[in-house]
N, C-alpha and C. Protein backbone atom coordinates (compact mmCIF):
# COMPACT_ATOMS: atom_id res chain seq x y z
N UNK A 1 -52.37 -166.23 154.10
CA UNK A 1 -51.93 -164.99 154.70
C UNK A 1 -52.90 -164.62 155.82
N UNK A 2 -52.46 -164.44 157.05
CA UNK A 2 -53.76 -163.93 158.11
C UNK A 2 -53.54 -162.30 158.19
N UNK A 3 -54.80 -161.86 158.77
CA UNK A 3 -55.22 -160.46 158.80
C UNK A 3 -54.58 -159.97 159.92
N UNK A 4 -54.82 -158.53 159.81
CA UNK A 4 -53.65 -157.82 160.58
C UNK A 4 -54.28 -158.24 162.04
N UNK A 5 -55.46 -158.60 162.56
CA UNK A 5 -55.87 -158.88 163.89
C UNK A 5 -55.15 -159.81 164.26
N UNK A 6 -55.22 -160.80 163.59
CA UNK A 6 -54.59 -162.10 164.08
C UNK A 6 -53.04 -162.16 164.12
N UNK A 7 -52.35 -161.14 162.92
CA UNK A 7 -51.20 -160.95 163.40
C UNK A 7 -50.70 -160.58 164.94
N UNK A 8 -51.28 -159.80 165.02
CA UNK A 8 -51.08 -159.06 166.49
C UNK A 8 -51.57 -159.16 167.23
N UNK A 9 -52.78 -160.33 167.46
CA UNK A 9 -52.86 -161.04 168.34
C UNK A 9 -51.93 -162.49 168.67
N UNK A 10 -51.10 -162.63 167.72
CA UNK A 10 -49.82 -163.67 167.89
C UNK A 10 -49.19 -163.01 168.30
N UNK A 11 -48.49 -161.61 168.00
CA UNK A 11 -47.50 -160.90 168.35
C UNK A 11 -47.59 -160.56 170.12
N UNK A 12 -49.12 -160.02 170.34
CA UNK A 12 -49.14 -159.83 171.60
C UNK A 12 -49.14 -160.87 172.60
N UNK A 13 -49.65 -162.20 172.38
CA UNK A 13 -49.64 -163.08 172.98
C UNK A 13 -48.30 -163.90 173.31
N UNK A 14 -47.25 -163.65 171.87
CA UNK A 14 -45.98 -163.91 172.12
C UNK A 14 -44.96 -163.17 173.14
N UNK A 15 -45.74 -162.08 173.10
CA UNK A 15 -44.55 -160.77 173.79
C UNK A 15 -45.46 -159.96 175.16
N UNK A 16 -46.04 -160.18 175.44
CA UNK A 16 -46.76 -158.89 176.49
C UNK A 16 -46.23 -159.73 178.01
N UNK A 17 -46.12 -160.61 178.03
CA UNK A 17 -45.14 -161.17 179.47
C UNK A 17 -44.04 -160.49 179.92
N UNK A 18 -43.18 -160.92 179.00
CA UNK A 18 -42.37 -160.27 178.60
C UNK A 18 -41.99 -158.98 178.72
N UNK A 19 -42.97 -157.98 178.10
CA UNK A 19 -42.57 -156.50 177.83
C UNK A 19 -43.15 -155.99 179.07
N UNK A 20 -44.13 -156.74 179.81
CA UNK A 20 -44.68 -156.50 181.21
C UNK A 20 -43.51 -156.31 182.10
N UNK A 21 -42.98 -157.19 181.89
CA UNK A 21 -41.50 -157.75 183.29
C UNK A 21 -41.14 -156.85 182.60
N UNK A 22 -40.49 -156.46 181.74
CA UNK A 22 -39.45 -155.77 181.47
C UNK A 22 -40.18 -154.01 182.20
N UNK A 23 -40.99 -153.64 181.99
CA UNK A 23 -41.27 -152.60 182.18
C UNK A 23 -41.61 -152.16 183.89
N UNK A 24 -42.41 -153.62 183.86
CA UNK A 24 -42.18 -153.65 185.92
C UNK A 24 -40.63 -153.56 186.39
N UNK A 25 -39.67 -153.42 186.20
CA UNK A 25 -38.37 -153.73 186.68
C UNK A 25 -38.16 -151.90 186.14
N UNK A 26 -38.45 -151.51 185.69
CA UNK A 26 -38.08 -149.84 185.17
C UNK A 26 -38.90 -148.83 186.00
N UNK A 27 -40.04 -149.10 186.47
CA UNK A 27 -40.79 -148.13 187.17
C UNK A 27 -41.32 -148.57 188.57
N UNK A 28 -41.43 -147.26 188.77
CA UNK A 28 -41.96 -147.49 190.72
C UNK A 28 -43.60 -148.06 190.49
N UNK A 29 -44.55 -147.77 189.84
CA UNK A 29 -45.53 -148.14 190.01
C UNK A 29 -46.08 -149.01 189.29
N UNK A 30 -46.66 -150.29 189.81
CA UNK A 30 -47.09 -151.29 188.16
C UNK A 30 -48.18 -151.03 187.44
N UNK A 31 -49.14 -150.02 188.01
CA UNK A 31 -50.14 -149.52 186.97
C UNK A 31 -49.07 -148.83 185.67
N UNK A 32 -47.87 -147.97 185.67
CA UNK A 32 -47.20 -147.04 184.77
C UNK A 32 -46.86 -148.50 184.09
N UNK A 33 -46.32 -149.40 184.65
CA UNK A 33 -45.76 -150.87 183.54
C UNK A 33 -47.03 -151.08 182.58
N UNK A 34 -48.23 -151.28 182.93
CA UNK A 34 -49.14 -151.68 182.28
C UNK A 34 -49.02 -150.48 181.08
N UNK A 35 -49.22 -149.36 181.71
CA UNK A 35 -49.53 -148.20 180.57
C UNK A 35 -48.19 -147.91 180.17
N UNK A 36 -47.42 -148.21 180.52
CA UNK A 36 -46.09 -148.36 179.59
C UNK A 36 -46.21 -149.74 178.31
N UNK A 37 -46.77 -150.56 178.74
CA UNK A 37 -46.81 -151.90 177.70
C UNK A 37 -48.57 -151.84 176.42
N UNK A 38 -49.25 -151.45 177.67
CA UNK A 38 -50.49 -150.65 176.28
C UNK A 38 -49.81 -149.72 175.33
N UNK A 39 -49.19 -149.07 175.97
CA UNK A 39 -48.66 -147.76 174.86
C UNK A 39 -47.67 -148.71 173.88
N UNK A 40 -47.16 -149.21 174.42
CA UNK A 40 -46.19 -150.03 173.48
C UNK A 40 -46.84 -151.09 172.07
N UNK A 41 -47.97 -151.49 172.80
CA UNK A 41 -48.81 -152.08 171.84
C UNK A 41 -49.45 -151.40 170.73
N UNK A 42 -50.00 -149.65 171.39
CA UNK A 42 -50.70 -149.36 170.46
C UNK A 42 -50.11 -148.91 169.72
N UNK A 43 -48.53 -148.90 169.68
CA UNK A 43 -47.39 -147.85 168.47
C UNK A 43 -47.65 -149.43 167.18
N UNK A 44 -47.72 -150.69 168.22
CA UNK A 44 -47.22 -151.72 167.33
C UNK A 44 -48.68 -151.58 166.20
N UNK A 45 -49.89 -151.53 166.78
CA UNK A 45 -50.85 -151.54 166.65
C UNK A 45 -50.95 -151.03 164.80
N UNK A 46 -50.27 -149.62 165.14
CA UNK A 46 -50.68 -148.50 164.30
C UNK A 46 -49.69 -148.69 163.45
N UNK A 47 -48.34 -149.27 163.83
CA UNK A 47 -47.25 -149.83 162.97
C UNK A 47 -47.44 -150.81 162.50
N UNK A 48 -48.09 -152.04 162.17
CA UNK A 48 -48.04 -152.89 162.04
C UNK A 48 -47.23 -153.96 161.20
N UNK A 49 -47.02 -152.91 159.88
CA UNK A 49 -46.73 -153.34 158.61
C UNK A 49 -44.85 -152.84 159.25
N UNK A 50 -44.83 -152.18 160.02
CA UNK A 50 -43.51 -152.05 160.33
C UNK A 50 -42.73 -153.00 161.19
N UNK A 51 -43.82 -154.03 161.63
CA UNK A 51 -43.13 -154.43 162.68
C UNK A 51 -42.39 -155.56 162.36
N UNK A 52 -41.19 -156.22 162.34
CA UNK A 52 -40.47 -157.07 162.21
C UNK A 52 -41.06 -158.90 162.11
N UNK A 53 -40.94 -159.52 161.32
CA UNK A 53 -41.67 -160.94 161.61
C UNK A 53 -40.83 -161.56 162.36
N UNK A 54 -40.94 -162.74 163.08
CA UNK A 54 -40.14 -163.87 163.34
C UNK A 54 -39.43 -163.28 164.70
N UNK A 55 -38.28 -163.50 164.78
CA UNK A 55 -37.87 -163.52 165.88
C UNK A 55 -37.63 -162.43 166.71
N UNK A 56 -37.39 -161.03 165.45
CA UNK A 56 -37.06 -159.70 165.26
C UNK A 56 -37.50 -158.85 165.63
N UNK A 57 -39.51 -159.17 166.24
CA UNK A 57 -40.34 -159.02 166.54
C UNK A 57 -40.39 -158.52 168.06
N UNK A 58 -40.11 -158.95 168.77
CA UNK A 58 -39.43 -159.11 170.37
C UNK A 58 -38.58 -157.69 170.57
N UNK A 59 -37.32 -157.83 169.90
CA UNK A 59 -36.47 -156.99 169.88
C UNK A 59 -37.21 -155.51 170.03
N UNK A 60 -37.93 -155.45 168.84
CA UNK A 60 -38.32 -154.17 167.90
C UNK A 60 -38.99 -153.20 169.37
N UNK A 61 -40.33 -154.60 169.55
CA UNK A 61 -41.31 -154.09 170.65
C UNK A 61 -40.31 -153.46 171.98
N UNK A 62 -39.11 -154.54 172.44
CA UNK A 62 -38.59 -153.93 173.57
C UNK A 62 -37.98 -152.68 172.67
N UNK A 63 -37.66 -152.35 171.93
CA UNK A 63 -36.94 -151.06 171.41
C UNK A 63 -38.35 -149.90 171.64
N UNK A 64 -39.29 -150.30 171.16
CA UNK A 64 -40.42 -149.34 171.48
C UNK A 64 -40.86 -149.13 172.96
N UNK A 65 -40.95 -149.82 173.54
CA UNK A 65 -41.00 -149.72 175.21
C UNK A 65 -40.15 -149.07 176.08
N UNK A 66 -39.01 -149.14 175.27
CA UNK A 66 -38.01 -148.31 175.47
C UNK A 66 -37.68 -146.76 175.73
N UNK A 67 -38.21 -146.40 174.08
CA UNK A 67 -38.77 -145.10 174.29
C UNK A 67 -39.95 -144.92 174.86
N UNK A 68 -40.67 -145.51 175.06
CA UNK A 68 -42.35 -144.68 176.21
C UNK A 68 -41.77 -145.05 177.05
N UNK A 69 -40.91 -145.98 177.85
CA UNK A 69 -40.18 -145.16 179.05
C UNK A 69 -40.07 -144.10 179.11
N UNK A 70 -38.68 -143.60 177.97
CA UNK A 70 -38.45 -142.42 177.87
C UNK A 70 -39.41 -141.52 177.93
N UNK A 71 -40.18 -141.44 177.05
CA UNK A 71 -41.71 -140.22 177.26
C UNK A 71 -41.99 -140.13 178.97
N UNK A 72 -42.41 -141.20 179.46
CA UNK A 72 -42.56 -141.45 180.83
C UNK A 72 -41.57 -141.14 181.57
N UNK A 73 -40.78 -141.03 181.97
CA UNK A 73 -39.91 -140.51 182.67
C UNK A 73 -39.78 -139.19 182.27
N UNK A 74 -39.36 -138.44 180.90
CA UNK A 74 -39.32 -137.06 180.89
C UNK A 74 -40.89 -136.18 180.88
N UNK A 75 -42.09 -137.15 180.71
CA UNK A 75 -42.67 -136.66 181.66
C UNK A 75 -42.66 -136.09 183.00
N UNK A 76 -42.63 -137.43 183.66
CA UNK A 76 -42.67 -137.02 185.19
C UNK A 76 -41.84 -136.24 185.63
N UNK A 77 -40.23 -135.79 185.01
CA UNK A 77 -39.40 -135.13 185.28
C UNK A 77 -40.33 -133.72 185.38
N UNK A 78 -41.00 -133.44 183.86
CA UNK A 78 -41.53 -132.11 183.69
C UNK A 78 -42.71 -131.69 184.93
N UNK A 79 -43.17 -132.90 185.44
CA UNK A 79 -44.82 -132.69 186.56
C UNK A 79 -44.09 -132.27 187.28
N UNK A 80 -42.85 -132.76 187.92
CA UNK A 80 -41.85 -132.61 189.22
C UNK A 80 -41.33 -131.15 189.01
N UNK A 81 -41.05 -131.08 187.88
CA UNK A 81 -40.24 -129.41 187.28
C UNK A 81 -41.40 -128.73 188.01
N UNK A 82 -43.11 -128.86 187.07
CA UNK A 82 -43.72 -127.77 187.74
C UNK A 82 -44.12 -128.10 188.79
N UNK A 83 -44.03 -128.69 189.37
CA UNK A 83 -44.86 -128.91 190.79
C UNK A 83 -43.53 -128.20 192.02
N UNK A 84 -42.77 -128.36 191.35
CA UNK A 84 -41.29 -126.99 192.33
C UNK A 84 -41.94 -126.00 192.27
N UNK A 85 -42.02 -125.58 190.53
CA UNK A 85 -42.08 -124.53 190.59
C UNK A 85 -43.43 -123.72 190.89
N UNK A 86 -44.96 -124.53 190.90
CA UNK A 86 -45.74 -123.95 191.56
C UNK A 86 -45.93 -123.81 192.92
N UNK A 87 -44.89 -124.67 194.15
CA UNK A 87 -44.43 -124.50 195.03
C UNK A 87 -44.58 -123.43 195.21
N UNK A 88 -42.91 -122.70 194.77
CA UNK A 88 -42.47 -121.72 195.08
C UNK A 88 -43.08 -120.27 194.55
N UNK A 89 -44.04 -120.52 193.75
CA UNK A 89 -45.01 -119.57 193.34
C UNK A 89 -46.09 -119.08 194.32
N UNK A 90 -46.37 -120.56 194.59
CA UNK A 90 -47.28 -120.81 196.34
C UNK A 90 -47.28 -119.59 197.12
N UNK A 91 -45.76 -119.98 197.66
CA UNK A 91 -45.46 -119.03 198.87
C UNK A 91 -45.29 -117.92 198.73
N UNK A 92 -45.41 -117.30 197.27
CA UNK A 92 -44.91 -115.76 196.57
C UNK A 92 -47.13 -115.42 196.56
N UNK A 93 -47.75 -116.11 196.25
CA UNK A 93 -49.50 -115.61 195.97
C UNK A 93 -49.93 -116.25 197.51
N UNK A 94 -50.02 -117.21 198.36
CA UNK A 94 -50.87 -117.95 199.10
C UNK A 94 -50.57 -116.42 200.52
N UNK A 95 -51.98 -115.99 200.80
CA UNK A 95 -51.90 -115.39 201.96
C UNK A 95 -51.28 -115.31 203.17
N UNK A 96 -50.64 -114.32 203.70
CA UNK A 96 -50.41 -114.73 205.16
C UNK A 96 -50.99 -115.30 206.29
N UNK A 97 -50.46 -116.19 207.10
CA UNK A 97 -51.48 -117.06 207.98
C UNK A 97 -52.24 -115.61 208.65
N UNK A 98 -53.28 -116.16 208.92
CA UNK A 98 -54.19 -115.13 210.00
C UNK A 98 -55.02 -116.33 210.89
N UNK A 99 -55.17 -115.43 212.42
CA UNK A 99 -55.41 -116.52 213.13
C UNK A 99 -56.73 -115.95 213.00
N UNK A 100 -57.40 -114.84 212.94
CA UNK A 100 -58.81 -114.44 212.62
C UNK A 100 -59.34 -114.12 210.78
N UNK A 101 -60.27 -114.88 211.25
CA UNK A 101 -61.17 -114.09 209.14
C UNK A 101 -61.21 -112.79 209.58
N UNK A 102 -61.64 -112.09 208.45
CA UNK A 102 -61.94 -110.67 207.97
C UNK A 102 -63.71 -110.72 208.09
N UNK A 103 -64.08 -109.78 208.62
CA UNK A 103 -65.68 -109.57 208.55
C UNK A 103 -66.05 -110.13 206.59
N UNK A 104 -65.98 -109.72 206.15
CA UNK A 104 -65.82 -110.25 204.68
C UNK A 104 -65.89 -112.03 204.50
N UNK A 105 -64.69 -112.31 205.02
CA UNK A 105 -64.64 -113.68 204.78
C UNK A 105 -65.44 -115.12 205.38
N UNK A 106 -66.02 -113.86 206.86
CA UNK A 106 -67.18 -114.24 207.49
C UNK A 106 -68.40 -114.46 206.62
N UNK A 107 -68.42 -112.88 206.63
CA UNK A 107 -69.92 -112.65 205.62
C UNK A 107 -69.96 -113.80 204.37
N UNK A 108 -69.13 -113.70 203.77
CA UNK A 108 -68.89 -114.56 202.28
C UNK A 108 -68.97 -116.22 202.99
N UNK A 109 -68.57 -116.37 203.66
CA UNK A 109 -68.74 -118.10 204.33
C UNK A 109 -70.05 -118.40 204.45
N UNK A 110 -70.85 -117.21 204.70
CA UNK A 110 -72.76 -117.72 205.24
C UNK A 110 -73.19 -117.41 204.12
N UNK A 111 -72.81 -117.48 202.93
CA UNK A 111 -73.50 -117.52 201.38
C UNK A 111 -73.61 -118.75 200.67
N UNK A 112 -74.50 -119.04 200.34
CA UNK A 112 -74.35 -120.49 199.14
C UNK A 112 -72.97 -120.66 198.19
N UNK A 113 -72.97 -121.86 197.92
CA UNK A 113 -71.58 -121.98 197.16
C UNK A 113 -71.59 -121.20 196.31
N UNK A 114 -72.51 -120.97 195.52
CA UNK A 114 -72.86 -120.68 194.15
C UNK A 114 -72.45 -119.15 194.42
N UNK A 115 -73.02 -118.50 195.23
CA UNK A 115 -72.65 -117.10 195.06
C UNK A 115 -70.95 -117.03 195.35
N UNK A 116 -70.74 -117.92 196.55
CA UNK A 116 -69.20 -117.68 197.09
C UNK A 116 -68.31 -117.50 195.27
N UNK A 117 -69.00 -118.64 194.92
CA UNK A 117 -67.91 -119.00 193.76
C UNK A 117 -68.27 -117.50 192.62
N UNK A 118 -69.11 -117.26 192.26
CA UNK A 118 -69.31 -116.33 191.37
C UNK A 118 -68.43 -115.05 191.92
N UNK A 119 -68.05 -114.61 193.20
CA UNK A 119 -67.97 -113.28 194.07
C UNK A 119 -66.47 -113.61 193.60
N UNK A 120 -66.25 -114.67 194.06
CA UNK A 120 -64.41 -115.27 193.63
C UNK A 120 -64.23 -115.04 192.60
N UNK A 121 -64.85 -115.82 191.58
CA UNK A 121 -64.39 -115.41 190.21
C UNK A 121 -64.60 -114.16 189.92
N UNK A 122 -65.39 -113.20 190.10
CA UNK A 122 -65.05 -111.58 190.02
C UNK A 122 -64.04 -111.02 190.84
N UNK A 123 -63.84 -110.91 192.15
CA UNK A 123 -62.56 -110.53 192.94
C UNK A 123 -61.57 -111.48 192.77
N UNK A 124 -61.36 -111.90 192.75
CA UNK A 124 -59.76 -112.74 193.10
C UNK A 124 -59.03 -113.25 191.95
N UNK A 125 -60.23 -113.66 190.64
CA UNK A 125 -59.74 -114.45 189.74
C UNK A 125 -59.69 -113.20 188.50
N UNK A 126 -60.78 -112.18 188.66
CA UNK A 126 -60.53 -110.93 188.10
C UNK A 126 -60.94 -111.38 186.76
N UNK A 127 -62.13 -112.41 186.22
CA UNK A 127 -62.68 -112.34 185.53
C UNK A 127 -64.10 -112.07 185.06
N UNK A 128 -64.21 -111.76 183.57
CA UNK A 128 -65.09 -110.70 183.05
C UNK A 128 -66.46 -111.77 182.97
N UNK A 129 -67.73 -110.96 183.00
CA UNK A 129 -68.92 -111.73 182.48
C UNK A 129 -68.88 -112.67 181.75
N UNK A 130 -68.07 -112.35 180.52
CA UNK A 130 -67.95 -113.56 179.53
C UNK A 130 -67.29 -114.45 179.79
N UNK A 131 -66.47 -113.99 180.77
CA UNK A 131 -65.12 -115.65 181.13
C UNK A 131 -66.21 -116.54 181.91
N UNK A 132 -66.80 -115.87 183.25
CA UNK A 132 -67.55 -115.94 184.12
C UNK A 132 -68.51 -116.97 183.43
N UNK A 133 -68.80 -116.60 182.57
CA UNK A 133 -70.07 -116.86 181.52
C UNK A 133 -69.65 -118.64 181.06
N UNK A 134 -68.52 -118.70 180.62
CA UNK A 134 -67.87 -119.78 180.50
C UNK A 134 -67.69 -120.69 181.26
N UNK A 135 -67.04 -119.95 182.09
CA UNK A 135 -66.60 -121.06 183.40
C UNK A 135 -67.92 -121.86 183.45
N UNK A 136 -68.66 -120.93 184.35
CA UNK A 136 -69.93 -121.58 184.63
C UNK A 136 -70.58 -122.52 183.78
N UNK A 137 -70.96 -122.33 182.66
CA UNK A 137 -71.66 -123.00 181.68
C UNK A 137 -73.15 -122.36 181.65
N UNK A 138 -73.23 -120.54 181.62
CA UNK A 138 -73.98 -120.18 182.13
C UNK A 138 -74.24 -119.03 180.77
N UNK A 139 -75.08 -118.21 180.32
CA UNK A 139 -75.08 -117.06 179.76
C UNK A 139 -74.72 -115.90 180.26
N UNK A 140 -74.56 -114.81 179.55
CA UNK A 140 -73.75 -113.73 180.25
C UNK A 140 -74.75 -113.30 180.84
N UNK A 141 -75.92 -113.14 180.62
CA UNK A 141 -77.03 -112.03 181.15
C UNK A 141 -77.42 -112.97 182.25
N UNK A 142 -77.43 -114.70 182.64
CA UNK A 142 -77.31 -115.13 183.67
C UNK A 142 -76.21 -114.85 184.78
N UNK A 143 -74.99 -114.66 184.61
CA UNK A 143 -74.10 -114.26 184.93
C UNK A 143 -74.78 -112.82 186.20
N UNK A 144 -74.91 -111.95 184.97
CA UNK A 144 -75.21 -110.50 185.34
C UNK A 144 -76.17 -110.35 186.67
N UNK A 145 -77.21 -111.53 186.02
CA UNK A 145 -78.49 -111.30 187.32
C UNK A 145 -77.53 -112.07 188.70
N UNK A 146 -77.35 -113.08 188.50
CA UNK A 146 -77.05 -114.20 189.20
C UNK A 146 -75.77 -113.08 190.45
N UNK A 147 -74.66 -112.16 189.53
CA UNK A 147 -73.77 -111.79 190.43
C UNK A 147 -74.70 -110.47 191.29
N UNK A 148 -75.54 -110.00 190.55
CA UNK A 148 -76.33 -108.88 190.99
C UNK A 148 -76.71 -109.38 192.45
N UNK A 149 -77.38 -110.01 192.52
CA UNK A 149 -78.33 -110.70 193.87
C UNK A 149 -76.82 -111.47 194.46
N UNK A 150 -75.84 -111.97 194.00
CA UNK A 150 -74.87 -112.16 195.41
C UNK A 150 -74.36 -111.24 195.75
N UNK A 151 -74.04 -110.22 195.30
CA UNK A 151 -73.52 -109.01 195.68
C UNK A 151 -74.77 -108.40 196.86
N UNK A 152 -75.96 -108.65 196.58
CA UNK A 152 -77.15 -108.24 197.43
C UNK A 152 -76.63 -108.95 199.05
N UNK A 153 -76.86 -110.02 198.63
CA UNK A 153 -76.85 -110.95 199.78
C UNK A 153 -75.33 -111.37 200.34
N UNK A 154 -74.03 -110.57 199.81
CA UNK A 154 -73.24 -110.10 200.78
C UNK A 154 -73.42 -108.79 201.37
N UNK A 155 -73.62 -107.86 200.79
CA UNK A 155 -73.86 -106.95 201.40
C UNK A 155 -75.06 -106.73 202.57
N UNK A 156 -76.15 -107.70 202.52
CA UNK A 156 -76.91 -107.95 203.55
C UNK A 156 -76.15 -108.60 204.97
N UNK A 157 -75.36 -109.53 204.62
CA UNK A 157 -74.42 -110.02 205.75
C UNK A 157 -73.82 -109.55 206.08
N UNK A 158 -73.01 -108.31 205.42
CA UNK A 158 -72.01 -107.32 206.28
C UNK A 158 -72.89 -106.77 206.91
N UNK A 159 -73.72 -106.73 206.74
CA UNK A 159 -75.01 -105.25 207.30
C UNK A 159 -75.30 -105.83 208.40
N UNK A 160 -75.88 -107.52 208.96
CA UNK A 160 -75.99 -107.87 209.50
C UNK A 160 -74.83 -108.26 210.64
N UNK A 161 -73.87 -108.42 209.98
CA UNK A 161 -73.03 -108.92 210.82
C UNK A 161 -72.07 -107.04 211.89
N UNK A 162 -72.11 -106.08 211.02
CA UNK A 162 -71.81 -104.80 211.86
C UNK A 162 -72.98 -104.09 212.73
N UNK A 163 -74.25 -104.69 212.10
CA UNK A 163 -75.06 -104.33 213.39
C UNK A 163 -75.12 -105.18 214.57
N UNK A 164 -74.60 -106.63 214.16
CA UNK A 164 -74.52 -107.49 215.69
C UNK A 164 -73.27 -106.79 216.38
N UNK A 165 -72.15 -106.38 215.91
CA UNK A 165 -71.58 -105.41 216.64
C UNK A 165 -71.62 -104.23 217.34
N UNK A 166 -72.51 -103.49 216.77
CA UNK A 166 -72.93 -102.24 217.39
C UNK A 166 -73.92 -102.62 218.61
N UNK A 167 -74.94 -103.81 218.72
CA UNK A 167 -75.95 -103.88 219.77
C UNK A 167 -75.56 -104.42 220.71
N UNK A 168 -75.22 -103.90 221.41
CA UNK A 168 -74.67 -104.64 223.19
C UNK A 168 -75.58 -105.46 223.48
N UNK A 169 -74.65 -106.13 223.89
CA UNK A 169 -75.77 -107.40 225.61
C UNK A 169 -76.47 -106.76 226.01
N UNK A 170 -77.58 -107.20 226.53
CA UNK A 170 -78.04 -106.23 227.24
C UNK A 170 -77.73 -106.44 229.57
N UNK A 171 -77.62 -105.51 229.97
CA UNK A 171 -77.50 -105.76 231.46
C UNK A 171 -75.65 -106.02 231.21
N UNK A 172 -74.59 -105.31 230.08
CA UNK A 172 -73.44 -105.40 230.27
C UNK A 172 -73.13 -103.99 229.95
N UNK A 173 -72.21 -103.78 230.65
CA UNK A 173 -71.07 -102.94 229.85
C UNK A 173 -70.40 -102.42 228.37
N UNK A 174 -71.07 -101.70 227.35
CA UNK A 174 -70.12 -102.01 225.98
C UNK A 174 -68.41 -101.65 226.47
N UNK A 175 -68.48 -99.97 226.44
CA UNK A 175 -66.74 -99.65 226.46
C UNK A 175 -66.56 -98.73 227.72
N UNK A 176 -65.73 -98.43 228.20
CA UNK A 176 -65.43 -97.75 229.27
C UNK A 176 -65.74 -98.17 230.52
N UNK A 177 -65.63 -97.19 231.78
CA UNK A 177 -66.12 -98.34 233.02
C UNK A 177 -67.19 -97.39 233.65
N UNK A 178 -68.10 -98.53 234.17
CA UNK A 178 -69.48 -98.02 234.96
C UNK A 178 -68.84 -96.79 235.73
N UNK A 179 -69.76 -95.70 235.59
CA UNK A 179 -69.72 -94.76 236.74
C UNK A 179 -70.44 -94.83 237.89
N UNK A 180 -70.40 -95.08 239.11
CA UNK A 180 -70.59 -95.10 240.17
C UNK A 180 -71.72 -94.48 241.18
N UNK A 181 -73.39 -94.96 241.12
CA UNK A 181 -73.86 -94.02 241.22
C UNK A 181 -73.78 -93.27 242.61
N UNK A 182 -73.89 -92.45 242.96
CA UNK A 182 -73.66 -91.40 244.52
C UNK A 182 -74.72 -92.06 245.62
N UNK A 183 -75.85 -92.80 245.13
CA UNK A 183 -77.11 -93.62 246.06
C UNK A 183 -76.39 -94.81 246.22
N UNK A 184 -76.15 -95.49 245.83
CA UNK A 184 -75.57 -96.74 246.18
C UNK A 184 -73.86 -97.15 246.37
N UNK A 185 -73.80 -97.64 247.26
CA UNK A 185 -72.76 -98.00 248.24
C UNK A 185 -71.77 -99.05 247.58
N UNK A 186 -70.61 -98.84 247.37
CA UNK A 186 -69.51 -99.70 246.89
C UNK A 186 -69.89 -101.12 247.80
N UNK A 187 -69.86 -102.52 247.29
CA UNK A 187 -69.61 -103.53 247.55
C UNK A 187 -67.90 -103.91 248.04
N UNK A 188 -67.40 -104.08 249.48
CA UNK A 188 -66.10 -104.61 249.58
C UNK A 188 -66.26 -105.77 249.91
């Protein structure tokens, strides 16, 4: 009597050509044939004592390959389902184009990743210290300090960035037009 290895190493050696072609001829990609015919092996694998001797053997396996098609395909049906439907979710959350940033999105761009990402996950993603805490792989009271000081160091960049607005060129014009002094003579 041989052991279940050697069984199924006859079995696979008899049949994996075979269940290969068969599965390359069903799908667009031949990596999915391969992992369509592993999967097929490892049902036989775990079945073993189920699996048919002799000639019957063949059959059984294409009957199992059969269905992980099936899985495989109503998979991909379901990725395709959501991938519509986060589409169309897309265009219901994703911003309106803007051809300029927001002083904000300025400021937040000249910050380290680390803060960008922490500032995000509090505004946008609208989660708490402890989620925060998670995500990261961080403690909450790290969290706490860590958002404390980016919040510093945006608010230093807005500060910076509305006082480069307020300080004119110098030797220009800010708003309105030169008045004309009464000593000196129009240029024509």
């Amino acid at each position: 009597m041989s052991t279940p290895e050697e069984r199924f190493t006859a079995l696979f050696d008899a049949t994996h050509r075979p269940l290969l072609a068969y599965a390359v001829r069903r799908v667009a990609d031949p990596a999915d044939a391969a992992d369509v015919v592993a999967e097929t092996f490892l049902v036989a694998w775990r079945r073993l004592d189920d699996v048919p001797t002799g000639d019957r053997a063949r059959p059984w396996l294409f009957g199992v390959a059969r269905r992980v098609l099936a899985n495989l395909y109503r998979g991909e049906h379901r990725r395709h389902a959501l991938a519509d439907r986060l589409r169309e979710d897309l265009s219901e959350t994703a911003p309106a184009e803007r051809t300029e940033p927001t002083d904000v999105e300025i400021a937040l761009g000249k910050l380290g990743d680390d803060d960008r990402e922490l500032l995000r996950l509090v505004a946008w993603e609208d989660l708490a210290r402890d989620e925060i805490a998670i995500v990261l792989g961080i403690s909450r009271a790290t969290v706490r300090l860590r958002l404390h000081r980016a919040r510093q160091r945006l608010l230093q960049q807005m500060s910076a960035a509305e006082d480069t607005k307020r300080i004119p060129a110098t030797g220009h014009v800010v708003s309105g037009w030169a008045t004309a002094r009464p000593d000196v003579e129009e240029a024509r």
